[in-house]
PDB file of N, CA and C in Angstrom:
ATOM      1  N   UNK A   1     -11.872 -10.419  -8.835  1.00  0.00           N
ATOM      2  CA  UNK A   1     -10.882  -9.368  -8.950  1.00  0.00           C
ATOM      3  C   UNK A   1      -9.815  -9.508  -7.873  1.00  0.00           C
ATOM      4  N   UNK A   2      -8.917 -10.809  -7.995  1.00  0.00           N
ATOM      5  CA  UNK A   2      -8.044 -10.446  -6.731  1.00  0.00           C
ATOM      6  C   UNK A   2      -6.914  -9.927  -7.016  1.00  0.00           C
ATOM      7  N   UNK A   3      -6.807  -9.049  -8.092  1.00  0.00           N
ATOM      8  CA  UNK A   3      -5.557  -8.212  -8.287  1.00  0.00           C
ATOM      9  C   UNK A   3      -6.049  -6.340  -7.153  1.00  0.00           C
ATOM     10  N   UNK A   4      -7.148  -6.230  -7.477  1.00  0.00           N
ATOM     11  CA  UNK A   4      -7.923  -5.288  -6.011  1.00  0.00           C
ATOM     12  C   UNK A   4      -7.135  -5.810  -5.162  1.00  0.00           C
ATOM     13  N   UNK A   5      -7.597  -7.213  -4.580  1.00  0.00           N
ATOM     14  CA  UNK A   5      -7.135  -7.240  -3.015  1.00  0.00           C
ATOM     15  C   UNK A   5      -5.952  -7.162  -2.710  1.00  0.00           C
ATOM     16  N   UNK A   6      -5.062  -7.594  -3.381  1.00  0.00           N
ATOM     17  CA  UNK A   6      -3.829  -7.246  -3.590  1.00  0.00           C
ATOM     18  C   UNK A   6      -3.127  -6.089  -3.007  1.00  0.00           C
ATOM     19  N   UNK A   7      -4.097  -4.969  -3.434  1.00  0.00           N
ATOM     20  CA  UNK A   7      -3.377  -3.659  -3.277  1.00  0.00           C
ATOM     21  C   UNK A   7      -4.557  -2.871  -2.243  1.00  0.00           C
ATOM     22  N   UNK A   8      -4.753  -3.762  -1.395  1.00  0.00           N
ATOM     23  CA  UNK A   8      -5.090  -3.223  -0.128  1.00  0.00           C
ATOM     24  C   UNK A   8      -3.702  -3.278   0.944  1.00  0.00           C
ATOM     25  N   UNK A   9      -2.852  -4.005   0.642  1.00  0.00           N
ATOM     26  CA  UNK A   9      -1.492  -4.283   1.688  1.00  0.00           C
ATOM     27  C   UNK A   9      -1.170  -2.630   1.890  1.00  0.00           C
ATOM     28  N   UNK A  10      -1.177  -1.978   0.647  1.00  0.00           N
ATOM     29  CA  UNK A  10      -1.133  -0.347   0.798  1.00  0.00           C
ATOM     30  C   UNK A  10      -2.409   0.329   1.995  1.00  0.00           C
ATOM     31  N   UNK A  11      -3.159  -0.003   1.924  1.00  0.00           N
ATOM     32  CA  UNK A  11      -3.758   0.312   2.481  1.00  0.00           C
ATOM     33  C   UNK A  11      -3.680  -0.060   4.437  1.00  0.00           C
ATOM     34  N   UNK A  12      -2.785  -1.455   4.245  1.00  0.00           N
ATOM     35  CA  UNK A  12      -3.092  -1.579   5.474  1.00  0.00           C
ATOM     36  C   UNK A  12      -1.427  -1.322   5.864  1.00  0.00           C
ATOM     37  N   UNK A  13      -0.849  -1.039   4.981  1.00  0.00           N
ATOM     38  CA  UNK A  13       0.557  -0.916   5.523  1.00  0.00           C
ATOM     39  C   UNK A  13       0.466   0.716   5.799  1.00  0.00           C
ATOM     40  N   UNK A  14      -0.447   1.386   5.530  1.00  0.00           N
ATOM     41  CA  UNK A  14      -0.082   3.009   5.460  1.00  0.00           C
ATOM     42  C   UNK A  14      -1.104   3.004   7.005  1.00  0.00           C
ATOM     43  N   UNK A  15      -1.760   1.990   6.915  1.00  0.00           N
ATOM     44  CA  UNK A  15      -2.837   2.355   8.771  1.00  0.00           C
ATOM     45  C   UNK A  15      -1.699   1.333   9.638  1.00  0.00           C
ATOM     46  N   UNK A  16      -0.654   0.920   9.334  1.00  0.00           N
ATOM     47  CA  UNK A  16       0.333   0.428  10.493  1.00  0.00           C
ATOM     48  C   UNK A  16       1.073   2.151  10.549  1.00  0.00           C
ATOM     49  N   UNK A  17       1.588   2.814   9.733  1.00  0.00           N
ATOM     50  CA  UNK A  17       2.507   3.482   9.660  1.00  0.00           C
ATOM     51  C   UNK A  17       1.831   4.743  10.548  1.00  0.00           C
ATOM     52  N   UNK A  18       0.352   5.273  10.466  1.00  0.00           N
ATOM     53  CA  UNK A  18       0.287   5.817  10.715  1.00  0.00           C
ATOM     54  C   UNK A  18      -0.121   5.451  12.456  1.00  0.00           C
ATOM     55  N   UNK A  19      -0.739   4.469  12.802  1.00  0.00           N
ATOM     56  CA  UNK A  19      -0.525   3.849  14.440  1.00  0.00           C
ATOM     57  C   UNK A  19       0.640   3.963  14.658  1.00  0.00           C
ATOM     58  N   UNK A  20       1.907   3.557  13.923  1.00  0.00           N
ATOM     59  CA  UNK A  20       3.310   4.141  14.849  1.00  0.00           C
ATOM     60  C   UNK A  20       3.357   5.326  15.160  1.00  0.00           C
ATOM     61  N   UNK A  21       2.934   6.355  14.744  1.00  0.00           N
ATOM     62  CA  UNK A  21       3.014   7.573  15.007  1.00  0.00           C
ATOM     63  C   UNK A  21       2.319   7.672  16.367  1.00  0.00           C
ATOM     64  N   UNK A  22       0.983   6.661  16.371  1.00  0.00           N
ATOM     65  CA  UNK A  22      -0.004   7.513  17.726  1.00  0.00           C
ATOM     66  C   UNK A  22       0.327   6.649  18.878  1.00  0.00           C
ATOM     67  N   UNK A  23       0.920   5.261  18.438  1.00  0.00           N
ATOM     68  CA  UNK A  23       1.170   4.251  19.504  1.00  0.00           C
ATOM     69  C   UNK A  23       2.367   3.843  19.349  1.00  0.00           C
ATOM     70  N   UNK A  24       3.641   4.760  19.430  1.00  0.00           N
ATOM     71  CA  UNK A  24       4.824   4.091  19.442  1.00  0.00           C
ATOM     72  C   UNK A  24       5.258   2.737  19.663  1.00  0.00           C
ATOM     73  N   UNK A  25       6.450   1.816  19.157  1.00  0.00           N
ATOM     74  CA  UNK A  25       6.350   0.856  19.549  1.00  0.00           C
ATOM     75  C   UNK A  25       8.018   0.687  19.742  1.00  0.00           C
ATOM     76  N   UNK A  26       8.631   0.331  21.061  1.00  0.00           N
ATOM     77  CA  UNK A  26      10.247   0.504  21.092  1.00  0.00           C
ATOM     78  C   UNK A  26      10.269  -0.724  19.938  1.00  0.00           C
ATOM     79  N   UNK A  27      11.823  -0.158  19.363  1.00  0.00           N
ATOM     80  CA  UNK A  27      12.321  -0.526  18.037  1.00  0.00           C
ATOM     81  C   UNK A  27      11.593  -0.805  16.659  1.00  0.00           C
ATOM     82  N   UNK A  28      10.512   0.227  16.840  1.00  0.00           N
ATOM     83  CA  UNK A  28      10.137  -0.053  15.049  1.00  0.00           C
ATOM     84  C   UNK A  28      11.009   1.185  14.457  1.00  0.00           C
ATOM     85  N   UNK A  29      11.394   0.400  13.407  1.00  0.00           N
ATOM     86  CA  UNK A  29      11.897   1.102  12.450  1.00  0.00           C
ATOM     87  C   UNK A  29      10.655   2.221  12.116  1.00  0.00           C
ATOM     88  N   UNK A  30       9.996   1.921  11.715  1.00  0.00           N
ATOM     89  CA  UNK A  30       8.736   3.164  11.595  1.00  0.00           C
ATOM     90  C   UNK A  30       8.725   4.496  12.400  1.00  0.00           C
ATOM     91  N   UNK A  31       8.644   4.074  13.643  1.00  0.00           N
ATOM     92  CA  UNK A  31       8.717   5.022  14.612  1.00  0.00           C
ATOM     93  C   UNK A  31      10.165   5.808  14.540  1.00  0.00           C
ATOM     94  N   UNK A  32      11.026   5.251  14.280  1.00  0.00           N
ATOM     95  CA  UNK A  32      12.309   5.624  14.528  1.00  0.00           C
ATOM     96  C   UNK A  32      12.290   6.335  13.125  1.00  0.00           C
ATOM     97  N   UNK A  33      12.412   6.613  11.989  1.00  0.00           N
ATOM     98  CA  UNK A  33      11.345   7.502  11.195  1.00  0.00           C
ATOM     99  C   UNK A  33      10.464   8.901  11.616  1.00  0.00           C
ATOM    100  N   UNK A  34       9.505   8.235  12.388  1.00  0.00           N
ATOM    101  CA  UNK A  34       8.692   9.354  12.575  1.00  0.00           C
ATOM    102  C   UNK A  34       9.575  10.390  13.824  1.00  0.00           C
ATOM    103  N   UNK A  35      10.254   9.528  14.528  1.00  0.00           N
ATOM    104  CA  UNK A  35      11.339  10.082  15.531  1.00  0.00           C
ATOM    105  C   UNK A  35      11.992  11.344  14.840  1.00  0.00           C
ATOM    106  N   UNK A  36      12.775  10.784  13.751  1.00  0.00           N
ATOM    107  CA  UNK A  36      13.526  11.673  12.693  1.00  0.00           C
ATOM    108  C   UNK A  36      12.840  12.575  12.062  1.00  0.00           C
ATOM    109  N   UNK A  37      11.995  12.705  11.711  1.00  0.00           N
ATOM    110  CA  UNK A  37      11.040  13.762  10.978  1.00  0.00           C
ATOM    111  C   UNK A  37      11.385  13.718   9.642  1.00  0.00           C
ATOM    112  N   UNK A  38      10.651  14.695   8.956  1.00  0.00           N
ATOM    113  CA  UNK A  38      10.694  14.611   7.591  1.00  0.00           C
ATOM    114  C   UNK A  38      12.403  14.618   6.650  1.00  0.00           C
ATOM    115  N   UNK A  39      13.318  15.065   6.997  1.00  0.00           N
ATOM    116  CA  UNK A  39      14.486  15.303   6.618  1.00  0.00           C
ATOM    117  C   UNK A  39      14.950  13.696   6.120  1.00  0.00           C
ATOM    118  N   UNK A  40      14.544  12.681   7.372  1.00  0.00           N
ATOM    119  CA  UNK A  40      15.290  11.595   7.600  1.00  0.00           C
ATOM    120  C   UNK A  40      14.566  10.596   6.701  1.00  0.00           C
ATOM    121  N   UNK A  41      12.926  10.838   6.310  1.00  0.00           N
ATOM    122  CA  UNK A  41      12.053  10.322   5.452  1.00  0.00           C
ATOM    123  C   UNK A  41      12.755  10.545   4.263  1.00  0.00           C
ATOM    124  N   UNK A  42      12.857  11.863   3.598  1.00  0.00           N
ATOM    125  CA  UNK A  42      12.955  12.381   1.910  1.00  0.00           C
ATOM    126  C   UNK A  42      14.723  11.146   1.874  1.00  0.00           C
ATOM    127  N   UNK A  43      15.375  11.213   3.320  1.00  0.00           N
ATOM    128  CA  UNK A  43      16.678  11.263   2.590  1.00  0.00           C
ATOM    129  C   UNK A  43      16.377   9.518   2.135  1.00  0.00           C
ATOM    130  N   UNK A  44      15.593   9.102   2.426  1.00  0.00           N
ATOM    131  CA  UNK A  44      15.484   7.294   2.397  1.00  0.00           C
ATOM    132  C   UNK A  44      14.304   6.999   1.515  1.00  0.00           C
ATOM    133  N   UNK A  45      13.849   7.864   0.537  1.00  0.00           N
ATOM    134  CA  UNK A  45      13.100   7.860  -0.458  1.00  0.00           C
ATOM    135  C   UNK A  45      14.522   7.972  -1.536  1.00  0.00           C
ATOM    136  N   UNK A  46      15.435   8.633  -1.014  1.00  0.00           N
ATOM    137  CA  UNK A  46      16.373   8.889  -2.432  1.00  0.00           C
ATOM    138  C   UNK A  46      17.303   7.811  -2.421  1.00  0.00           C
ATOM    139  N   UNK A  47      17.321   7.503  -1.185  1.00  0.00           N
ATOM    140  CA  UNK A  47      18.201   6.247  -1.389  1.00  0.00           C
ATOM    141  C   UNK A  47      17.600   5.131  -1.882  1.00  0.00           C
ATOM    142  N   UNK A  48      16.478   4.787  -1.156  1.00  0.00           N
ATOM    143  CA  UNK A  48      15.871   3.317  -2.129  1.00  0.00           C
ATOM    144  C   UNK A  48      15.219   3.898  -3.669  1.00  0.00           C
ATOM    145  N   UNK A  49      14.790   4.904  -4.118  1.00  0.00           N
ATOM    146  CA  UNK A  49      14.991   5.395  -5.440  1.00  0.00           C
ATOM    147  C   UNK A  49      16.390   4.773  -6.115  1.00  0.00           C
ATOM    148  N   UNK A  50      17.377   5.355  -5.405  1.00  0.00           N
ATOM    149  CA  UNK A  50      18.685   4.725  -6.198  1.00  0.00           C
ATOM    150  C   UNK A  50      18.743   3.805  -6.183  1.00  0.00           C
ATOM    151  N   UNK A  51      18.646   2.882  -5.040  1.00  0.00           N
ATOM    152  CA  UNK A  51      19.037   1.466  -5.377  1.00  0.00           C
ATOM    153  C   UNK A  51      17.340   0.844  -6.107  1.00  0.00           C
ATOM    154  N   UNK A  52      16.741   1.225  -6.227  1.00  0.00           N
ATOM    155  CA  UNK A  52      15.727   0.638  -7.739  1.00  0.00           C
ATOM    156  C   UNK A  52      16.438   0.774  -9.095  1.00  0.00           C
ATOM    157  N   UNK A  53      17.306   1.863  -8.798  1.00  0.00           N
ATOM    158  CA  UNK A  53      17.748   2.348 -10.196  1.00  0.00           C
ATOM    159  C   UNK A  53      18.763   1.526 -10.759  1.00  0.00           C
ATOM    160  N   UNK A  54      19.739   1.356  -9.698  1.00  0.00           N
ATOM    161  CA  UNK A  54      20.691   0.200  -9.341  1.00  0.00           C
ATOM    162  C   UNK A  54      20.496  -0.779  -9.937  1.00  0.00           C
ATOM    163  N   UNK A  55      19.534  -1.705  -8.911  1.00  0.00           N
ATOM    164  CA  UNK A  55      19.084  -3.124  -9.448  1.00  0.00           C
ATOM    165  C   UNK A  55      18.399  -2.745 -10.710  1.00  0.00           C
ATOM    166  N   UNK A  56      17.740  -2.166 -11.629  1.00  0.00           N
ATOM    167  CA  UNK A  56      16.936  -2.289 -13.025  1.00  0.00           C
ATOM    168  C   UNK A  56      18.731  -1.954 -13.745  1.00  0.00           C
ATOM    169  N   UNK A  57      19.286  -1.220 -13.595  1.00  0.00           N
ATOM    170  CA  UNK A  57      20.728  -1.147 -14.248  1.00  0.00           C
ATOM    171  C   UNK A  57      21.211  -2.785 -14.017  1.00  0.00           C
ATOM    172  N   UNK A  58      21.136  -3.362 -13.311  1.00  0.00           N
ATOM    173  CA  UNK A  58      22.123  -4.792 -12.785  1.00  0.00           C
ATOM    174  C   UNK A  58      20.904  -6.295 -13.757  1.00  0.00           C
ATOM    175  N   UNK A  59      19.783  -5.491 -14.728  1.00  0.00           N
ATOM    176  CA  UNK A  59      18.949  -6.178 -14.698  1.00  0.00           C
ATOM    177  C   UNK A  59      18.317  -7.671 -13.691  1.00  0.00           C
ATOM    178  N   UNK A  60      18.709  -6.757 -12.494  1.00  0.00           N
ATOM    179  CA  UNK A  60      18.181  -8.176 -11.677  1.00  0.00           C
ATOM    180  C   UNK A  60      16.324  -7.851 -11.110  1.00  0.00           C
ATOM    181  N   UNK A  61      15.848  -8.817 -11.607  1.00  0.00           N
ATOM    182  CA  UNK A  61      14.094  -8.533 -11.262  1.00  0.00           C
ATOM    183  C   UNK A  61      13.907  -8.574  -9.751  1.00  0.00           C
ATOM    184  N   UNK A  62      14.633  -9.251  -9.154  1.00  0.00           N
ATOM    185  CA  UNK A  62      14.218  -9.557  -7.634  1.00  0.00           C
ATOM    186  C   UNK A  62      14.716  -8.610  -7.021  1.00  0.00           C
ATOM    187  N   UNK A  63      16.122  -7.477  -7.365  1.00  0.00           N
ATOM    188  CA  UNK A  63      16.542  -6.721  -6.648  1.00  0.00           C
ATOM    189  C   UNK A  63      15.852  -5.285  -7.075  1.00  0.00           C
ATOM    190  N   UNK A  64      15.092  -5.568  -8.508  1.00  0.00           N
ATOM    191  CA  UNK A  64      14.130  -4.188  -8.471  1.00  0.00           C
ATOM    192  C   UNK A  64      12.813  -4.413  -8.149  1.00  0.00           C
ATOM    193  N   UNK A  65      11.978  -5.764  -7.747  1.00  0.00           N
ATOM    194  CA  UNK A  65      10.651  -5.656  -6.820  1.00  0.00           C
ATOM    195  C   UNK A  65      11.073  -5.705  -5.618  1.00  0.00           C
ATOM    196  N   UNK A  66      12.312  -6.220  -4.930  1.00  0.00           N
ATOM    197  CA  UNK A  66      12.945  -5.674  -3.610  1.00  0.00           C
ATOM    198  C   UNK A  66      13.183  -4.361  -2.974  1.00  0.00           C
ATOM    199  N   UNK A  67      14.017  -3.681  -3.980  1.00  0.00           N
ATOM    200  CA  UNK A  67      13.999  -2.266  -3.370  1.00  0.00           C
ATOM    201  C   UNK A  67      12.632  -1.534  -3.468  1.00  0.00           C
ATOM    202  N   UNK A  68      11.830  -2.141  -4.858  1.00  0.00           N
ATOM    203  CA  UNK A  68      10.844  -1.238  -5.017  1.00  0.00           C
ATOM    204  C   UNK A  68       9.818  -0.798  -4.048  1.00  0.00           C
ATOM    205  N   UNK A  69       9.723  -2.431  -3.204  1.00  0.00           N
ATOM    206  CA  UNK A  69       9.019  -2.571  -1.955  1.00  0.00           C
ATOM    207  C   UNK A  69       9.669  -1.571  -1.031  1.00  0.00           C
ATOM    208  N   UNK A  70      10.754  -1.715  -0.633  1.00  0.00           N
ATOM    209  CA  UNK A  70      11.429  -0.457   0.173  1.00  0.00           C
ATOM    210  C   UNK A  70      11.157   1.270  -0.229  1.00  0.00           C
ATOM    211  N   UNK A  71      11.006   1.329  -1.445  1.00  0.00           N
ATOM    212  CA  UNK A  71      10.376   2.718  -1.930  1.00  0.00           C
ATOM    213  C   UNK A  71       9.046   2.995  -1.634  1.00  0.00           C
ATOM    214  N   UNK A  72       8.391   1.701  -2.155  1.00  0.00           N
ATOM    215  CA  UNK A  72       7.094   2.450  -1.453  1.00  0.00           C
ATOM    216  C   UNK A  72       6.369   2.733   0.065  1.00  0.00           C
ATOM    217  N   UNK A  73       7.378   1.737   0.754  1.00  0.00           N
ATOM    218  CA  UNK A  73       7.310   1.574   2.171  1.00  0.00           C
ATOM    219  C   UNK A  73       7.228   3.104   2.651  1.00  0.00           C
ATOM    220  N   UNK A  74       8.673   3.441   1.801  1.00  0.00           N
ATOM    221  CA  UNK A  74       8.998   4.989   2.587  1.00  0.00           C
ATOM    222  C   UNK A  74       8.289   5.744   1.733  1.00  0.00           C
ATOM    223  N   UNK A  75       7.527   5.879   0.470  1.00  0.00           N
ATOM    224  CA  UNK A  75       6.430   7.112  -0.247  1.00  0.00           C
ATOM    225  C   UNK A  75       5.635   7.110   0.616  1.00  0.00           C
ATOM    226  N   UNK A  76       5.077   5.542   1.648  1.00  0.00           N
ATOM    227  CA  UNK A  76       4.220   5.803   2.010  1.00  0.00           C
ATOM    228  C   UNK A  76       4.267   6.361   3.212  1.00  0.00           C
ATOM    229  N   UNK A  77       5.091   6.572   4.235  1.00  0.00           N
ATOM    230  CA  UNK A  77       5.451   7.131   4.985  1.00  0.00           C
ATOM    231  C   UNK A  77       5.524   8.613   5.047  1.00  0.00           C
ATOM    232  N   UNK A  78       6.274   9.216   3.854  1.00  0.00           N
ATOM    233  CA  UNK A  78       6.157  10.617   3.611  1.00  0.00           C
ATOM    234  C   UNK A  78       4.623  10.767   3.040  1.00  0.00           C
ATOM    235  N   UNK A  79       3.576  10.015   2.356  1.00  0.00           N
ATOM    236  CA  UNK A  79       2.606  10.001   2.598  1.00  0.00           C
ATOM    237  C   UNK A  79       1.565  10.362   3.953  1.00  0.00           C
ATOM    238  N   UNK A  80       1.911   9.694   4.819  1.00  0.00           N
ATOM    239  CA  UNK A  80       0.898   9.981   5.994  1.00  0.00           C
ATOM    240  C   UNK A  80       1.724  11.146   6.586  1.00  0.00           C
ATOM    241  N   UNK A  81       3.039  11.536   6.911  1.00  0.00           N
ATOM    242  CA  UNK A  81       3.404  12.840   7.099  1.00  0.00           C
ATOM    243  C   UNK A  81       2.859  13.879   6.642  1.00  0.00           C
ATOM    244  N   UNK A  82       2.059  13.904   5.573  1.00  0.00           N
ATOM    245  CA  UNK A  82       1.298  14.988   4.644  1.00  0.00           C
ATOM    246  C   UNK A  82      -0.248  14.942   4.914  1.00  0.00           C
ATOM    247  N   UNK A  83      -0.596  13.283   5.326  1.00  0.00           N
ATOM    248  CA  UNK A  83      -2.191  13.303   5.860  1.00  0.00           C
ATOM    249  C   UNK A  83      -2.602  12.767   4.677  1.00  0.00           C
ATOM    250  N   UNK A  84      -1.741  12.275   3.276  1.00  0.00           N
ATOM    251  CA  UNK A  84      -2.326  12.440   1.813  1.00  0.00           C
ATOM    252  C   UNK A  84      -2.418  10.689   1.913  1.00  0.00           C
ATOM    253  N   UNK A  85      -3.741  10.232   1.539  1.00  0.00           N
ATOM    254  CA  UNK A  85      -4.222   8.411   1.752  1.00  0.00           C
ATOM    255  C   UNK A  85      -3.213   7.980   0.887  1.00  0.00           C
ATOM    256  N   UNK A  86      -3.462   6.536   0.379  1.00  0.00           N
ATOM    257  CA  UNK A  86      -2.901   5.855  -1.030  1.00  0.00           C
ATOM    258  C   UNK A  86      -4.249   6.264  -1.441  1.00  0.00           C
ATOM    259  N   UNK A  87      -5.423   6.285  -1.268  1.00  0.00           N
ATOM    260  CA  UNK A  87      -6.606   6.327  -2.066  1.00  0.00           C
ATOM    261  C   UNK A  87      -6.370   7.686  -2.925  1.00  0.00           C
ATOM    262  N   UNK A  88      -6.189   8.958  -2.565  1.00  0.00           N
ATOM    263  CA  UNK A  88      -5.756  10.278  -3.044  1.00  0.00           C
ATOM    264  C   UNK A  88      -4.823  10.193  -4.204  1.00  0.00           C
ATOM    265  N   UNK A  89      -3.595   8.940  -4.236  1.00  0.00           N
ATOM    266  CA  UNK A  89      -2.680   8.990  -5.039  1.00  0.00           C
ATOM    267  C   UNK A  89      -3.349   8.222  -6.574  1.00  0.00           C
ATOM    268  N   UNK A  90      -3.956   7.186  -5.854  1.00  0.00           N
ATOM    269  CA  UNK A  90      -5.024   6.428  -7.010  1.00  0.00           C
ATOM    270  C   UNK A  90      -5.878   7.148  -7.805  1.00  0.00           C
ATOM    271  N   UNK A  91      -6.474   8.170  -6.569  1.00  0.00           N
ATOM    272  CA  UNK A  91      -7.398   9.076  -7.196  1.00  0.00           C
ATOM    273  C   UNK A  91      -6.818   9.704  -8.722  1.00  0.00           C
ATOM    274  N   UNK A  92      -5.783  10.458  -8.407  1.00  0.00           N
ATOM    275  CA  UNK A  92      -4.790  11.151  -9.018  1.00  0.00           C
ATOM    276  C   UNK A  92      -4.534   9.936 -10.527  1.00  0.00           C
ATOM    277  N   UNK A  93      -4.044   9.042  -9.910  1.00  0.00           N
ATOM    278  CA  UNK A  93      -3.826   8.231 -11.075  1.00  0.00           C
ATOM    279  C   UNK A  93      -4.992   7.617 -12.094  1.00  0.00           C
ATOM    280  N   UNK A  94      -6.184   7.916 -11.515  1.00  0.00           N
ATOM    281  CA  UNK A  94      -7.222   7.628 -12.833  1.00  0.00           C
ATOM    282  C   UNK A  94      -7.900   9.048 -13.358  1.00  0.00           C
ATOM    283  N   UNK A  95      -7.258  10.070 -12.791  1.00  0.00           N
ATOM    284  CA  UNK A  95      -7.303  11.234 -13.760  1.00  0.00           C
ATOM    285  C   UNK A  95      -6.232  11.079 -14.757  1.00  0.00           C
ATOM    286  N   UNK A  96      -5.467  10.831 -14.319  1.00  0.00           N
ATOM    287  CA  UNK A  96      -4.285  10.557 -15.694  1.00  0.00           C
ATOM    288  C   UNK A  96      -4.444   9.681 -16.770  1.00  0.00           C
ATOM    289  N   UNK A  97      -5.302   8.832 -16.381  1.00  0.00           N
ATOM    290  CA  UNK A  97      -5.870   7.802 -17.388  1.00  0.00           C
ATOM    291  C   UNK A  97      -6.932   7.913 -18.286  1.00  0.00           C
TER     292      UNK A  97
END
C-alpha cells in the first residue's frame, strides 16, 4: 500500500507546523504565520484557493498540483490553529463515504 505512505507527508508536515509554533525558527515562513494569527492564515487560504482556480481555468496540471500544494500547506496550518489533526479530517471523510 504505498499510496498510505504517501499521505503521511500530511502528517509530518502538520507536526513541522505545529513545532513552529512551540520552537520558533528566525525566518520560517511558518512562524511568520503563526506571528500573524489567524486573520493572516484565512487571508492565504483564499488566495491559493484562487490561484488553484486560476491554474484549473489556464488548464495547466502543474500549476493546479502546484498551488494545490500551497492550499493545503495553509488548510493545514489553519488546521493546527484549531488543534483539529489531518487524521480528524480523514475521519470525517470516510463518514462521507
Amino acid at each position: 500500500m504505498e499510496e498510505k505512505k504517501d499521505y503521511q507527508i500530511l502528517d509530518e508536515l502538520y507536526q513541522v507546523i505545529l513545532d513552529r509554533r512551540e520552537h520558533p525558527k528566525e525566518g520560517s515562513y511558518t512562524c511568520y504565520l503563526w506571528e500573524k494569527g489567524l486573520d493572516k492564515m484565512l487571508k492565504k487560504v483564499g488566495e491559493e484557493s484562487a490561484e488553484v482556480i486560476i491554474g484549473a481555468k489556464n488548464g495547466s496540471r502543474d500549476e493546479v498540483i502546484y498551488e494545490t500544494a500551497d492550499l493545503i500547506y495553509h488548510l493545514l496550518v489553519v488546521l493546527a490553529y484549531y488543534g483539529i489533526k489531518p487524521s480528524d479530517i480523514m475521519e470525517e471523510l470516510k463518514k462521507r463515504r
